[in-house]
N, C-alpha and C. Protein backbone atom coordinates (compact mmCIF):
# COMPACT_ATOMS: atom_id res chain seq x y z
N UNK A 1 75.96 136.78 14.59
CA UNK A 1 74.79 137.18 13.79
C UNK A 1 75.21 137.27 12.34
N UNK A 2 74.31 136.64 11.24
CA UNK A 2 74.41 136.47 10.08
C UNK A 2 73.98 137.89 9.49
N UNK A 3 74.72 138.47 8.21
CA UNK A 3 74.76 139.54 7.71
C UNK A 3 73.48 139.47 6.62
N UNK A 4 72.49 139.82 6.49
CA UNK A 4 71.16 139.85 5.67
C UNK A 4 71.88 139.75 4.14
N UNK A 5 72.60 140.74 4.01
CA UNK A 5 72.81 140.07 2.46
C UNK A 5 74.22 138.73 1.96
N UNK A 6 74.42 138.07 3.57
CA UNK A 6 75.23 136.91 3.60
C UNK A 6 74.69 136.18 2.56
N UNK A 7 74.98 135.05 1.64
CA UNK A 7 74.60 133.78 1.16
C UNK A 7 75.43 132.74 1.04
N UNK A 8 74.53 132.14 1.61
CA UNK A 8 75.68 130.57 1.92
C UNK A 8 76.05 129.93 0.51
N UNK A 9 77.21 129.27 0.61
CA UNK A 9 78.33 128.99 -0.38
C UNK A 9 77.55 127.69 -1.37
N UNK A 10 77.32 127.24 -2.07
CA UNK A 10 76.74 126.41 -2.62
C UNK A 10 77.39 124.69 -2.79
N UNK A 11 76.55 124.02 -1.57
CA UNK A 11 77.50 122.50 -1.30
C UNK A 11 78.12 122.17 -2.52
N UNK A 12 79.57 121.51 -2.15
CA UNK A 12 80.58 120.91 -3.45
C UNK A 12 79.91 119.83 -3.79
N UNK A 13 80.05 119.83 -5.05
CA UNK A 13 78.63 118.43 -5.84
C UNK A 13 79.51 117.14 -5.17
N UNK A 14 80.57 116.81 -4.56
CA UNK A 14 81.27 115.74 -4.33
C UNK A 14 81.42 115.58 -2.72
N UNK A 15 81.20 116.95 -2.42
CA UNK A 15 80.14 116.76 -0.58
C UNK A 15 78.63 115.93 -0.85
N UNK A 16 78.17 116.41 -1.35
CA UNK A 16 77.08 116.15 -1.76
C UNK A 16 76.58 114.56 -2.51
N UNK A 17 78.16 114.18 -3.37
CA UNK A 17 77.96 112.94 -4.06
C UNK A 17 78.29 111.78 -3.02
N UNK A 18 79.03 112.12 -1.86
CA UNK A 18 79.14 111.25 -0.73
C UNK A 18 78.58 111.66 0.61
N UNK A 19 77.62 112.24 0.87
CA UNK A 19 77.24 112.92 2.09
C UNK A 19 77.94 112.96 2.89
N UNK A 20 78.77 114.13 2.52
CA UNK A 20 79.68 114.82 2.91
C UNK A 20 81.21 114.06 3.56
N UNK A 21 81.04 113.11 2.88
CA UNK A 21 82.66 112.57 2.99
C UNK A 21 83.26 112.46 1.65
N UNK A 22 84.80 112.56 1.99
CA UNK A 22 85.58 112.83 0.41
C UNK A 22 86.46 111.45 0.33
N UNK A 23 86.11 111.30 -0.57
CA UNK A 23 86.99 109.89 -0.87
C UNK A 23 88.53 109.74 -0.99
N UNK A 24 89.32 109.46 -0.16
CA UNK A 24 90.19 109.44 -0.21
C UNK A 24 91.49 107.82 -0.50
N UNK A 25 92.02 107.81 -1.27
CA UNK A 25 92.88 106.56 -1.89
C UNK A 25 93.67 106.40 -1.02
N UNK A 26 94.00 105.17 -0.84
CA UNK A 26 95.06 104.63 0.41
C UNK A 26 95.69 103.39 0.04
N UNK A 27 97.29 103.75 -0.02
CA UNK A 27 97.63 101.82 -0.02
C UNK A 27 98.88 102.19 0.85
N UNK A 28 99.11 101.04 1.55
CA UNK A 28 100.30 100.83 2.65
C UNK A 28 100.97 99.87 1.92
N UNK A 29 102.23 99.91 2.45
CA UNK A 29 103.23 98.93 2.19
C UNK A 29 103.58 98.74 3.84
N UNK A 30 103.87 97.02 3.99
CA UNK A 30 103.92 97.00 5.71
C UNK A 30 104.70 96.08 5.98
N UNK A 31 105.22 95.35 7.03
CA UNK A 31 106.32 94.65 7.53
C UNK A 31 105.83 93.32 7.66
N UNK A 32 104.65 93.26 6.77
CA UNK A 32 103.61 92.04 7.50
C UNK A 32 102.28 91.84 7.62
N UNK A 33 101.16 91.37 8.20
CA UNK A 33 99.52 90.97 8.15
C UNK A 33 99.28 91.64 9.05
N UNK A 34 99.80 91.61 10.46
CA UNK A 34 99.17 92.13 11.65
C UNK A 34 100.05 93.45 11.90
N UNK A 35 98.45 93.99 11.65
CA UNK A 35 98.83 96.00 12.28
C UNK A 35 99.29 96.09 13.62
N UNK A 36 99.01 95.19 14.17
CA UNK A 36 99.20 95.64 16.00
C UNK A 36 100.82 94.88 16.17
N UNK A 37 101.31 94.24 15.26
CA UNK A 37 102.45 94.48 15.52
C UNK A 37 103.43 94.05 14.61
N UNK A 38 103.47 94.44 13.30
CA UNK A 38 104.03 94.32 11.68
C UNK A 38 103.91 96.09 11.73
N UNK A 39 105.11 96.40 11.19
CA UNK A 39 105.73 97.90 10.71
C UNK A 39 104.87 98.65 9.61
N UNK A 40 104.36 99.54 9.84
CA UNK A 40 104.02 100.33 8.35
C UNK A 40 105.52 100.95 7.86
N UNK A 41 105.63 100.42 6.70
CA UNK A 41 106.94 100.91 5.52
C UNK A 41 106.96 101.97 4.77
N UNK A 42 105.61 102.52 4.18
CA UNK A 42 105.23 103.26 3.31
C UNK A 42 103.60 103.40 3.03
N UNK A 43 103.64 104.70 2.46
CA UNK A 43 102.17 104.94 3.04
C UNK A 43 102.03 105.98 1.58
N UNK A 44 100.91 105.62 0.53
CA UNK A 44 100.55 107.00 -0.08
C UNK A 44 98.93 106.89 -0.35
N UNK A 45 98.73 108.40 -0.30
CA UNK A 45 97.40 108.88 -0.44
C UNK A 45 96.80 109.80 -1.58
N UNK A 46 95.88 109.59 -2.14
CA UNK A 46 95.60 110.65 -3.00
C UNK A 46 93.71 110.75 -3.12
N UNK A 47 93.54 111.76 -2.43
CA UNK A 47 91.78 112.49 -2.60
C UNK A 47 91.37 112.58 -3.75
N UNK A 48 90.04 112.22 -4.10
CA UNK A 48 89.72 112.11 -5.53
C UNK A 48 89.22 114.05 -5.75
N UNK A 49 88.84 114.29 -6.87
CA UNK A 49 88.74 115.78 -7.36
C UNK A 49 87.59 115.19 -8.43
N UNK A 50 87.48 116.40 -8.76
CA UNK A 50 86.06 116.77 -9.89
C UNK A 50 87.16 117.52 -11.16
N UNK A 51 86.43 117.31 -12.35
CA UNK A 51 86.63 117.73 -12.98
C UNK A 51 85.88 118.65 -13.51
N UNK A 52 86.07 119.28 -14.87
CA UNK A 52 85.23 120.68 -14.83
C UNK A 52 83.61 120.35 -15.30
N UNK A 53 83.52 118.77 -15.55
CA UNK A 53 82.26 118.08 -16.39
C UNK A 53 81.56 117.24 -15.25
N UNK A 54 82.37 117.71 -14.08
CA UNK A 54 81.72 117.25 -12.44
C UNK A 54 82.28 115.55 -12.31
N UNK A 55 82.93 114.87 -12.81
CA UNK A 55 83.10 113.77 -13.33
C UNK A 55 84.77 113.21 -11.95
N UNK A 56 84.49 112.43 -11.78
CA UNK A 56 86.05 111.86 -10.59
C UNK A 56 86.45 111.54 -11.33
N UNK A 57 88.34 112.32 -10.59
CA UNK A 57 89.64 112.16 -11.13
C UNK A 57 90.25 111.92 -9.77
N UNK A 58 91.26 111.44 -9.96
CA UNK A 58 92.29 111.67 -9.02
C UNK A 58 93.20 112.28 -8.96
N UNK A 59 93.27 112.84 -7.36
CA UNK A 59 93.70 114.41 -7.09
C UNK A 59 95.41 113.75 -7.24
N UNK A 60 96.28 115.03 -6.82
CA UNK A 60 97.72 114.60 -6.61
C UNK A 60 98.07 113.78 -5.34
N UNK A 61 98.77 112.84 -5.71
CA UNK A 61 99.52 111.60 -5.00
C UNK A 61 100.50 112.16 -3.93
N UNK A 62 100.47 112.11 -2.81
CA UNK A 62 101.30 112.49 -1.94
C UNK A 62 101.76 110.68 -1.15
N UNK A 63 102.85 110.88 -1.06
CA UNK A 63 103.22 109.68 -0.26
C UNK A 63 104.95 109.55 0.43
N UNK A 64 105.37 108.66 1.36
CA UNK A 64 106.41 108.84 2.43
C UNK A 64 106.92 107.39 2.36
N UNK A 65 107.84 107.23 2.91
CA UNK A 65 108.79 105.81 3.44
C UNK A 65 108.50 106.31 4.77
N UNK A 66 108.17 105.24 5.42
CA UNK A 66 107.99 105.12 6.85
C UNK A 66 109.12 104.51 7.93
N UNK A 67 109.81 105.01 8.91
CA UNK A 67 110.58 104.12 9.57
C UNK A 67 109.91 103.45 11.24
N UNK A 68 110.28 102.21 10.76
CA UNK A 68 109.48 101.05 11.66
C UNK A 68 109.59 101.63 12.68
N UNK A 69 108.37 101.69 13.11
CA UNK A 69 108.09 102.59 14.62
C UNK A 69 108.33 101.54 15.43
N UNK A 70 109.23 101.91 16.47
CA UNK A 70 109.79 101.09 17.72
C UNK A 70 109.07 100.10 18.14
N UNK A 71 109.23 98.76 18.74
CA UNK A 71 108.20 97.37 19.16
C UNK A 71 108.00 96.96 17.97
N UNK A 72 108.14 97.29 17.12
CA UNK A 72 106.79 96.59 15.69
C UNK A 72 108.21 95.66 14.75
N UNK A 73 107.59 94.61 13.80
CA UNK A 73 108.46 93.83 13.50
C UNK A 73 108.57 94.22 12.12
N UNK A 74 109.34 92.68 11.59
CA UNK A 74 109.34 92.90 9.92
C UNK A 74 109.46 91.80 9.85
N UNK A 75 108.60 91.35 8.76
CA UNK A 75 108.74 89.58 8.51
C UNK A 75 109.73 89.66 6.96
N UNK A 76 110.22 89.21 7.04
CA UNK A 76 111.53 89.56 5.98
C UNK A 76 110.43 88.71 4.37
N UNK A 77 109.71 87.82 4.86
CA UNK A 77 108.79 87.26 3.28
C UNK A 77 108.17 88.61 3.05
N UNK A 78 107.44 90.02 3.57
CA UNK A 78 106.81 91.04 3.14
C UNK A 78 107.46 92.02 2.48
N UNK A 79 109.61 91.86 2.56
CA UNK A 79 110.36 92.58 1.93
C UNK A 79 110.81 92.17 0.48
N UNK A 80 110.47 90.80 0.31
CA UNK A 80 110.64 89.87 -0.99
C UNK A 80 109.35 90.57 -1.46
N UNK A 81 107.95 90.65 -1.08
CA UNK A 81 107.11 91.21 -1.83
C UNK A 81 106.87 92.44 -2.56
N UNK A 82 107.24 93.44 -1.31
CA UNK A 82 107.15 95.08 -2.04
C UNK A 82 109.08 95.06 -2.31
N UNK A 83 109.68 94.63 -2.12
CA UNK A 83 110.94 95.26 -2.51
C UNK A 83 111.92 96.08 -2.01
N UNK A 84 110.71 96.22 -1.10
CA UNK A 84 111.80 97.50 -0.03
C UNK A 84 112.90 97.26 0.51
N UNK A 85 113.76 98.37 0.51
CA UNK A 85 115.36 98.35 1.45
C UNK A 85 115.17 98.78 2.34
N UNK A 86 114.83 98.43 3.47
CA UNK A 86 114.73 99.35 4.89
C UNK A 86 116.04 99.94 4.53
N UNK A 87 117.46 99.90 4.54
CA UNK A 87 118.27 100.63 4.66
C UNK A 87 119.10 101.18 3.50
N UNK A 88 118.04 101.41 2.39
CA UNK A 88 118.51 101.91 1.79
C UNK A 88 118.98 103.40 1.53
N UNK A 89 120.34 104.03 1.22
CA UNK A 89 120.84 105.35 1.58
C UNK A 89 119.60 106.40 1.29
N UNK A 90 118.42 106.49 0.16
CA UNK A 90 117.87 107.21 -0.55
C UNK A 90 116.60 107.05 -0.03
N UNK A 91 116.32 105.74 0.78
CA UNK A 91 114.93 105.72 1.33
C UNK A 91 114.40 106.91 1.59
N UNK A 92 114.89 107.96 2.36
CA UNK A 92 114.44 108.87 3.04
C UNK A 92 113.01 108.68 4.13
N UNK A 93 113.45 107.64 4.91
CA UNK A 93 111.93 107.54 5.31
C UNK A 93 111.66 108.56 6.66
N UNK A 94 110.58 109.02 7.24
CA UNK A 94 110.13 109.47 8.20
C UNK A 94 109.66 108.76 9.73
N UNK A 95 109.93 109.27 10.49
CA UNK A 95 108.84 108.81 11.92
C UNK A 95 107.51 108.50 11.42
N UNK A 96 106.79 107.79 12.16
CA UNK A 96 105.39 107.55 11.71
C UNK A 96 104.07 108.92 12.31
N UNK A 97 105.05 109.64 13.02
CA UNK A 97 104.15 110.77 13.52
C UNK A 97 104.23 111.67 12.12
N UNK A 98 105.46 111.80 11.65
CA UNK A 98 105.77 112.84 10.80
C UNK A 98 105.35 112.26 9.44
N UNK A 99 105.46 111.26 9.40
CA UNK A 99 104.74 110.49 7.89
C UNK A 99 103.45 110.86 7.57
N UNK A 100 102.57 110.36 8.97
CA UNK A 100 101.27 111.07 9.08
C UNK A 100 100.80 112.02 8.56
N UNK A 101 101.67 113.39 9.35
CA UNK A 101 101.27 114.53 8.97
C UNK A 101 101.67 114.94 7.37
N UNK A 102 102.66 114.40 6.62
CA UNK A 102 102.88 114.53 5.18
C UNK A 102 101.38 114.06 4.75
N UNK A 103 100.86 113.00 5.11
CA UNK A 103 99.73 112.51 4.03
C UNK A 103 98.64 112.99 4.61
N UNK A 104 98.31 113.44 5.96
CA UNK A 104 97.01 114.27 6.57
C UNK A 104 96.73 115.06 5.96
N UNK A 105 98.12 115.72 5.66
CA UNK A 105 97.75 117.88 5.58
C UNK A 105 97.13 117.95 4.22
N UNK A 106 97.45 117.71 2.81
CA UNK A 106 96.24 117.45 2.17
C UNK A 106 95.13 117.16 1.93
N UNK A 107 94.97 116.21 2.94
CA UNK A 107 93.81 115.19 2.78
C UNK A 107 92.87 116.86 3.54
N UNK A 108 93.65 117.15 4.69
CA UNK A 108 92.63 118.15 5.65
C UNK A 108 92.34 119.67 4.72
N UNK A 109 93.24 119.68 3.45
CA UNK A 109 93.12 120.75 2.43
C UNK A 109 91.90 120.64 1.79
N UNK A 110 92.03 119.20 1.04
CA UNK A 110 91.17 118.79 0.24
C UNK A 110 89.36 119.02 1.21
N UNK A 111 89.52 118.37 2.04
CA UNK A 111 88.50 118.00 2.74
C UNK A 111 87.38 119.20 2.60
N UNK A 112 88.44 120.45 3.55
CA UNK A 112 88.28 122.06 3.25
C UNK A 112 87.80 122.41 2.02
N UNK A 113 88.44 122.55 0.44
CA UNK A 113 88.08 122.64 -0.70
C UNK A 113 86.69 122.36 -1.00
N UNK A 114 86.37 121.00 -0.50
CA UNK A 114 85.03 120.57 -1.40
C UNK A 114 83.91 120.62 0.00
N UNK A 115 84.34 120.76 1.31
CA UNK A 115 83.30 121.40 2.01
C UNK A 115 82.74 119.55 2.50
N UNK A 116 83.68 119.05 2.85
CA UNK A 116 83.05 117.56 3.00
C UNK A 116 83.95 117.61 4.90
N UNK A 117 83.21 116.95 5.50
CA UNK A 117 83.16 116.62 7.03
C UNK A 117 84.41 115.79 7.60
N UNK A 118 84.52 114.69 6.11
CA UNK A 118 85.58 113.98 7.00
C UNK A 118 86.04 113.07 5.81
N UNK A 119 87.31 112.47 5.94
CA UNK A 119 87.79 111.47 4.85
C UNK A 119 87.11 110.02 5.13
N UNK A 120 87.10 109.50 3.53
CA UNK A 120 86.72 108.01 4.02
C UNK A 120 88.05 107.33 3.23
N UNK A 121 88.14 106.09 3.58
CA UNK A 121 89.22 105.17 3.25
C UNK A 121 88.99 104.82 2.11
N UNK A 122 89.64 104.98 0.75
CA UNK A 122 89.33 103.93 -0.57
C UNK A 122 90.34 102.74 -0.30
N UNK A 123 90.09 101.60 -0.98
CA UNK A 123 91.08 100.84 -0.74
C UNK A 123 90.93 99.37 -1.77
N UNK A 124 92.31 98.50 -2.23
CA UNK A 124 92.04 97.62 -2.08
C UNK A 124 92.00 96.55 -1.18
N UNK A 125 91.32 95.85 -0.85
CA UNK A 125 90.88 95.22 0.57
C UNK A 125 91.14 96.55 1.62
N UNK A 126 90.28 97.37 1.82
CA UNK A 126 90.34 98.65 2.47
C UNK A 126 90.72 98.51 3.77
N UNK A 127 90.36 97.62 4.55
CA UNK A 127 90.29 97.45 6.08
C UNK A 127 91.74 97.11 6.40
N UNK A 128 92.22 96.32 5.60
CA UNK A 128 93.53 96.12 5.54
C UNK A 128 94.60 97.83 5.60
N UNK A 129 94.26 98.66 4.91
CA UNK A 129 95.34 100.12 4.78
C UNK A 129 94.52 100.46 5.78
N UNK A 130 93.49 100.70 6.55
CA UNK A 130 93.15 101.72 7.64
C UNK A 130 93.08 100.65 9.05
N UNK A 131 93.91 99.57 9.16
CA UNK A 131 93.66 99.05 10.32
C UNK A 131 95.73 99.68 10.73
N UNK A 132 95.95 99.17 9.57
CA UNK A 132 97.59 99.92 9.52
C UNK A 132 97.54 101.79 9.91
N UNK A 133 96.72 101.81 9.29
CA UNK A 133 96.33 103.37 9.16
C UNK A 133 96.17 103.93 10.59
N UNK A 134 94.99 103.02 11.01
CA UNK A 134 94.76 103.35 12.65
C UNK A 134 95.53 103.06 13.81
N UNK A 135 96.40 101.81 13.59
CA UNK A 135 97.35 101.34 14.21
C UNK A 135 98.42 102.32 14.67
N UNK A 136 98.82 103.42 13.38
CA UNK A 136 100.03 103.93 13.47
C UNK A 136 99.51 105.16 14.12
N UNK A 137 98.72 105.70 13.80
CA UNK A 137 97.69 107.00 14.74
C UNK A 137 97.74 106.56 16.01
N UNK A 138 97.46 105.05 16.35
CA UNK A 138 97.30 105.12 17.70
C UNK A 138 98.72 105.01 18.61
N UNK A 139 99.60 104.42 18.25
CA UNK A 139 100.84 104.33 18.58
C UNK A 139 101.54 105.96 18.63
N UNK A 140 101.38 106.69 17.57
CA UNK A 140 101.92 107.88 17.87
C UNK A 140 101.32 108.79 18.77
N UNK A 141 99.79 108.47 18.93
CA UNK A 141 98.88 109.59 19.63
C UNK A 141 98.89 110.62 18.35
N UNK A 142 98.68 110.47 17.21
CA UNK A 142 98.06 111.60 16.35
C UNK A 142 96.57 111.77 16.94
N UNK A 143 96.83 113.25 17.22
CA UNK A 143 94.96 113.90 17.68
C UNK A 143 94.30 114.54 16.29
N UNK A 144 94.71 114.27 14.95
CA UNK A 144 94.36 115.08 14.35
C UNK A 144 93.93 113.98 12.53
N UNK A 145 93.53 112.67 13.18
CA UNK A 145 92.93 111.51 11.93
C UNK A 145 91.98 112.31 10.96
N UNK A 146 91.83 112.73 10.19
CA UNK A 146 90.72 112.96 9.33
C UNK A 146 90.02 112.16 8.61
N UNK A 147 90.34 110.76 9.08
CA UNK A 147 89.75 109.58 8.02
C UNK A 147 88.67 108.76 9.17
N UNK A 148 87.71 108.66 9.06
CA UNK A 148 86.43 108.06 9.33
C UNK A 148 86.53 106.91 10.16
N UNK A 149 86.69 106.29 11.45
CA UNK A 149 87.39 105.61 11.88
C UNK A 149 87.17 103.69 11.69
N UNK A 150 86.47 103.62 10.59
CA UNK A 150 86.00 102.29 10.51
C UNK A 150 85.47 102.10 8.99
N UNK A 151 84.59 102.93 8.84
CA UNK A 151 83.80 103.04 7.35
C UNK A 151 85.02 103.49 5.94
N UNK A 152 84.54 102.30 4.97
CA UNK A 152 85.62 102.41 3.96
C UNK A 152 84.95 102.40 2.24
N UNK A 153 85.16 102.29 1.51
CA UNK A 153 84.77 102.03 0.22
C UNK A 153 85.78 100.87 -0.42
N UNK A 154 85.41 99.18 -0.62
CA UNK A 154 86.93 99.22 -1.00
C UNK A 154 86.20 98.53 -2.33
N UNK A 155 87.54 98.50 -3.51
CA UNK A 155 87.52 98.36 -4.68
C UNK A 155 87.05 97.15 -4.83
N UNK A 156 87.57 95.67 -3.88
CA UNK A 156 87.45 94.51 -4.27
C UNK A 156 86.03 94.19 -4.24
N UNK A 157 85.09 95.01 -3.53
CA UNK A 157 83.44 94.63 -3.89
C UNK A 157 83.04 95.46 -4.83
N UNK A 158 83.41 96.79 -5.22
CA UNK A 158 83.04 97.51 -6.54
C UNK A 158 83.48 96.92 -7.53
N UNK A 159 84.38 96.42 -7.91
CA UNK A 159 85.25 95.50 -9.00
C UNK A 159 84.71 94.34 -8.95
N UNK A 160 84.04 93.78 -8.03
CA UNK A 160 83.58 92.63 -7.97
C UNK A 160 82.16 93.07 -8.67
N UNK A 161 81.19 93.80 -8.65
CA UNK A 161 80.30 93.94 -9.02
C UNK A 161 80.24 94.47 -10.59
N UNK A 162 81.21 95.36 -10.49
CA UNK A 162 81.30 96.05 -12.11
C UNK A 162 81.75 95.00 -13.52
N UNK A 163 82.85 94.16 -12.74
CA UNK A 163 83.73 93.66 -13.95
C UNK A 163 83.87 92.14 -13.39
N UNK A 164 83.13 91.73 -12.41
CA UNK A 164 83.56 90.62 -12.02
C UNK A 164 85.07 89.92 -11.71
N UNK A 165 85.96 91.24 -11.40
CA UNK A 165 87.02 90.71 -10.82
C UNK A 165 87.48 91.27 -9.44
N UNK A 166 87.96 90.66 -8.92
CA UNK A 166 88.32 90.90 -7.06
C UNK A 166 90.18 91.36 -7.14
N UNK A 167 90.50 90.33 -7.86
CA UNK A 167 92.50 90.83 -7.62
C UNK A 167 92.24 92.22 -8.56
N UNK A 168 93.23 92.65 -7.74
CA UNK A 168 93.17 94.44 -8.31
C UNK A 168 94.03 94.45 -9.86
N UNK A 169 95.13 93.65 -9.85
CA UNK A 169 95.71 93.51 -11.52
C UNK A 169 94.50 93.59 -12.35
N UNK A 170 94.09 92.46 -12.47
CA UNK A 170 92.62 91.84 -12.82
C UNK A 170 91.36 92.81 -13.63
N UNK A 171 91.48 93.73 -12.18
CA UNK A 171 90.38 94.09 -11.98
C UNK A 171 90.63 95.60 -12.96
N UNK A 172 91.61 96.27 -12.75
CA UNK A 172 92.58 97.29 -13.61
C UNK A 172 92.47 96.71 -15.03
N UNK A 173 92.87 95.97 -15.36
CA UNK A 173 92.98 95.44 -16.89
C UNK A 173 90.87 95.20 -17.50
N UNK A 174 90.20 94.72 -16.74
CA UNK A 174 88.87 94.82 -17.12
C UNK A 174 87.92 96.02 -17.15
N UNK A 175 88.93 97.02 -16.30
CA UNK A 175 88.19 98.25 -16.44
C UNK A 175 88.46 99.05 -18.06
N UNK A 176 89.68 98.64 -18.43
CA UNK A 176 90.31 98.73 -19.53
C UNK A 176 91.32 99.93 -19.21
N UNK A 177 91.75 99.53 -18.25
CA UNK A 177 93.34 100.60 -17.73
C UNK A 177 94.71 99.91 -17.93
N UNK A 178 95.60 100.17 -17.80
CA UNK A 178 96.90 99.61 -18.32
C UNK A 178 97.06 99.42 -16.65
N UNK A 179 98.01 97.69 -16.60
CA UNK A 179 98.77 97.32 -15.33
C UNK A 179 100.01 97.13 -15.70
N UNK A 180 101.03 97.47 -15.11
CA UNK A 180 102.46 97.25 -14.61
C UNK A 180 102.38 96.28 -13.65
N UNK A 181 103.17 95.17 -13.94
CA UNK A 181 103.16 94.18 -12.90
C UNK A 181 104.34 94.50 -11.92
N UNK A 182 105.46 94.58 -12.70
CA UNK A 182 106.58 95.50 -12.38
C UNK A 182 106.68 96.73 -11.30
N UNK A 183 105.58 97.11 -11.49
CA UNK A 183 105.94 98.07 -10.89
C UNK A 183 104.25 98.49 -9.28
N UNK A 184 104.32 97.39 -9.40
CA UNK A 184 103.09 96.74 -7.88
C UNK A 184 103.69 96.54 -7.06
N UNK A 185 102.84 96.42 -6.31
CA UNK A 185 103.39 96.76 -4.95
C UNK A 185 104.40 97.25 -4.09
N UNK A 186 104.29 99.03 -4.87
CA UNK A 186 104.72 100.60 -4.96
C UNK A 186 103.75 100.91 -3.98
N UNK A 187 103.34 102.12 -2.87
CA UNK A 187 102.46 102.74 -2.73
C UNK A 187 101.65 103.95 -3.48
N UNK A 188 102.58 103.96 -4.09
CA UNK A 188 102.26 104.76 -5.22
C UNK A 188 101.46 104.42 -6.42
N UNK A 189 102.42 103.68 -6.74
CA UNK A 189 101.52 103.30 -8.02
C UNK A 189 100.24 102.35 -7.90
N UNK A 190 100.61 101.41 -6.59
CA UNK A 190 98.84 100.73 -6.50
C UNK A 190 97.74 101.87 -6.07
N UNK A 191 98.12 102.91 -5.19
CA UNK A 191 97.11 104.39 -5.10
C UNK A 191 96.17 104.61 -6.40
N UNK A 192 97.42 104.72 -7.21
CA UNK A 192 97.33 105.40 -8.60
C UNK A 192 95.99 104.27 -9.12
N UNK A 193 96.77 103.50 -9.33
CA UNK A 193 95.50 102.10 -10.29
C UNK A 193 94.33 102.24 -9.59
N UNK A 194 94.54 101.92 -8.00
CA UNK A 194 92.97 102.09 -7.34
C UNK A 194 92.13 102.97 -7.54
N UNK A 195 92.69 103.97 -7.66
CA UNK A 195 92.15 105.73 -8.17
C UNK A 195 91.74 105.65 -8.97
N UNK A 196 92.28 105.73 -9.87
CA UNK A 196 91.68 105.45 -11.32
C UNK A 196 90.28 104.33 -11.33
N UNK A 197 90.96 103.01 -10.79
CA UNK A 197 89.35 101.98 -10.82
C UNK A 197 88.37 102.16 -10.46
N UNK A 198 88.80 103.07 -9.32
CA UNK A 198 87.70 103.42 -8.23
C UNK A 198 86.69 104.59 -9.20
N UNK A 199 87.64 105.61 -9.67
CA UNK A 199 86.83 106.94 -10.70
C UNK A 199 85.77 106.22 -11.34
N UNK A 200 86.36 105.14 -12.40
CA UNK A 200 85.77 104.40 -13.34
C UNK A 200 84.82 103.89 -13.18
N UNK A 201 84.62 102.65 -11.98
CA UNK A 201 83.46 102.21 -11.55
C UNK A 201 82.36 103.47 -10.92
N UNK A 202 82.90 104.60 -10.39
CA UNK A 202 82.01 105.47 -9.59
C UNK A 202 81.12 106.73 -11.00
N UNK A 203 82.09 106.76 -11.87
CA UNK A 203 82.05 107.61 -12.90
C UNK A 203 80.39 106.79 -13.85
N UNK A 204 80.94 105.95 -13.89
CA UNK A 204 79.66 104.89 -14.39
C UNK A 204 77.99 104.86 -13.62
N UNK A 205 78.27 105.19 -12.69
CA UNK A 205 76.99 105.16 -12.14
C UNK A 205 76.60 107.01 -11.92
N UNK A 206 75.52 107.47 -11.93
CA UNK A 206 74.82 108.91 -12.27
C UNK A 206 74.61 108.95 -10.50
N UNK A 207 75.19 110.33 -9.88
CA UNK A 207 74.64 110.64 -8.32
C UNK A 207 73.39 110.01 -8.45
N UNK A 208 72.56 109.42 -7.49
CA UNK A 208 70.78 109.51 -6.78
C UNK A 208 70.54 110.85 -6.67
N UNK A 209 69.25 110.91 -7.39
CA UNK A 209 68.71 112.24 -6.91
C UNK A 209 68.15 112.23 -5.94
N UNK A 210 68.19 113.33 -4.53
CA UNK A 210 67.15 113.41 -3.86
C UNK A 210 65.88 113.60 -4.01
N UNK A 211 65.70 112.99 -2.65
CA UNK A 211 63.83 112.08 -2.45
C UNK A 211 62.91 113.75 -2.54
N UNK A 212 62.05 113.41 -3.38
CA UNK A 212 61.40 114.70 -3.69
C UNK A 212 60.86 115.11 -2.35
């Protein structure tokens, strides 16, 4: 029973700006094309935030080195691309159960904070980081996904519409953000750029008001 002078908490304008899902940034680094059986390498995430002018930023970057979960391969052309040392002394990488939970437990903070239901995937080519995404959930048996199990937002059709560009370099430099070529295909730092593109294009357009 509700207390008469209870009052309910007033929805987070960013529950509210996505009905009730929080946008969350995603880029993988992987062993390869196919999730069902190419390695996730590295994994970072970062939830977008409000600022004090109600306006998207991106929240803090959390991210892991992943170690190739057992059965799964590595096509050695995907290590020429991101750069990675599987064995390098400093990697520090994690199990893919425990990787998980490094980039969940925020996301399930954040989620909490702004009063939103569930994460959605940002991405470039989105389906691509949450098929990896889902892949590795399902292999470990994580019971505890907070990300939406299909539905995504990804940059290459917002960028495609805003600035007329699809490659994410591209598409970063027309928003008028600075690219590192150097330093792509990082999980980190492509998070970072997407975040940012993603703010930019979303920042540009005014919430819909509800239907009177």
């Amino acid at each position: 029973m509700h207390s008469p002078d209870a009052v309910a908490a007033a929805p987070s304008p960013l529950s509210l700006r996505f009905r009730g899902f929080l946008p969350v940034v995603v880029d993988v680094e992987t062993g390869g094309f196919d999730w069902n059986r190419h390695a996730l390498l590295e994994i970072a995430a970062a939830p977008i935030d409000l600022d004090a002018d109600g306006r998207l930023v991106v929240g803090e970057i959390v991210s892991t080195h992943v170690v190739p979960a057992p059965g799964t391969e590595i096509d050695p052309k995907s290590l020429e691309i991101t750069g990675i040392d599987i064995d390098h002394p400093f990697r520090d990488a994690k199990p893919e159960r425990a990787a998980l939970d490094i980039v969940f437990a925020p996301v399930r903070a954040a989620l909490k904070k702004h009063g939103c239901q569930r994460a959605i995937l940002v991405g470039h080519n989105a389906h691509f980081d949450l098929n990896f995404l889902n892949a590795a959930v399902a292999r470990s048996g994580h019971k505890r996904n907070p990300f939406h199990p299909f539905s995504v937002f990804d940059t290459v059709s917002l960028a495609g519409v805003a600035y007329g560009q699809t490659v994410l370099a591209r598409a970063v430099q027309a928003a008028g953000l600075e690219w590192n070529g150097a330093e792509a295909h990082s999980a980190v730092y492509d998070t970072e750029r997407t975040a940012q593109l993603f703010c930019k294009i979303v920042n540009a357009w005014p919430p819909a008001r509800p239907a009177a």
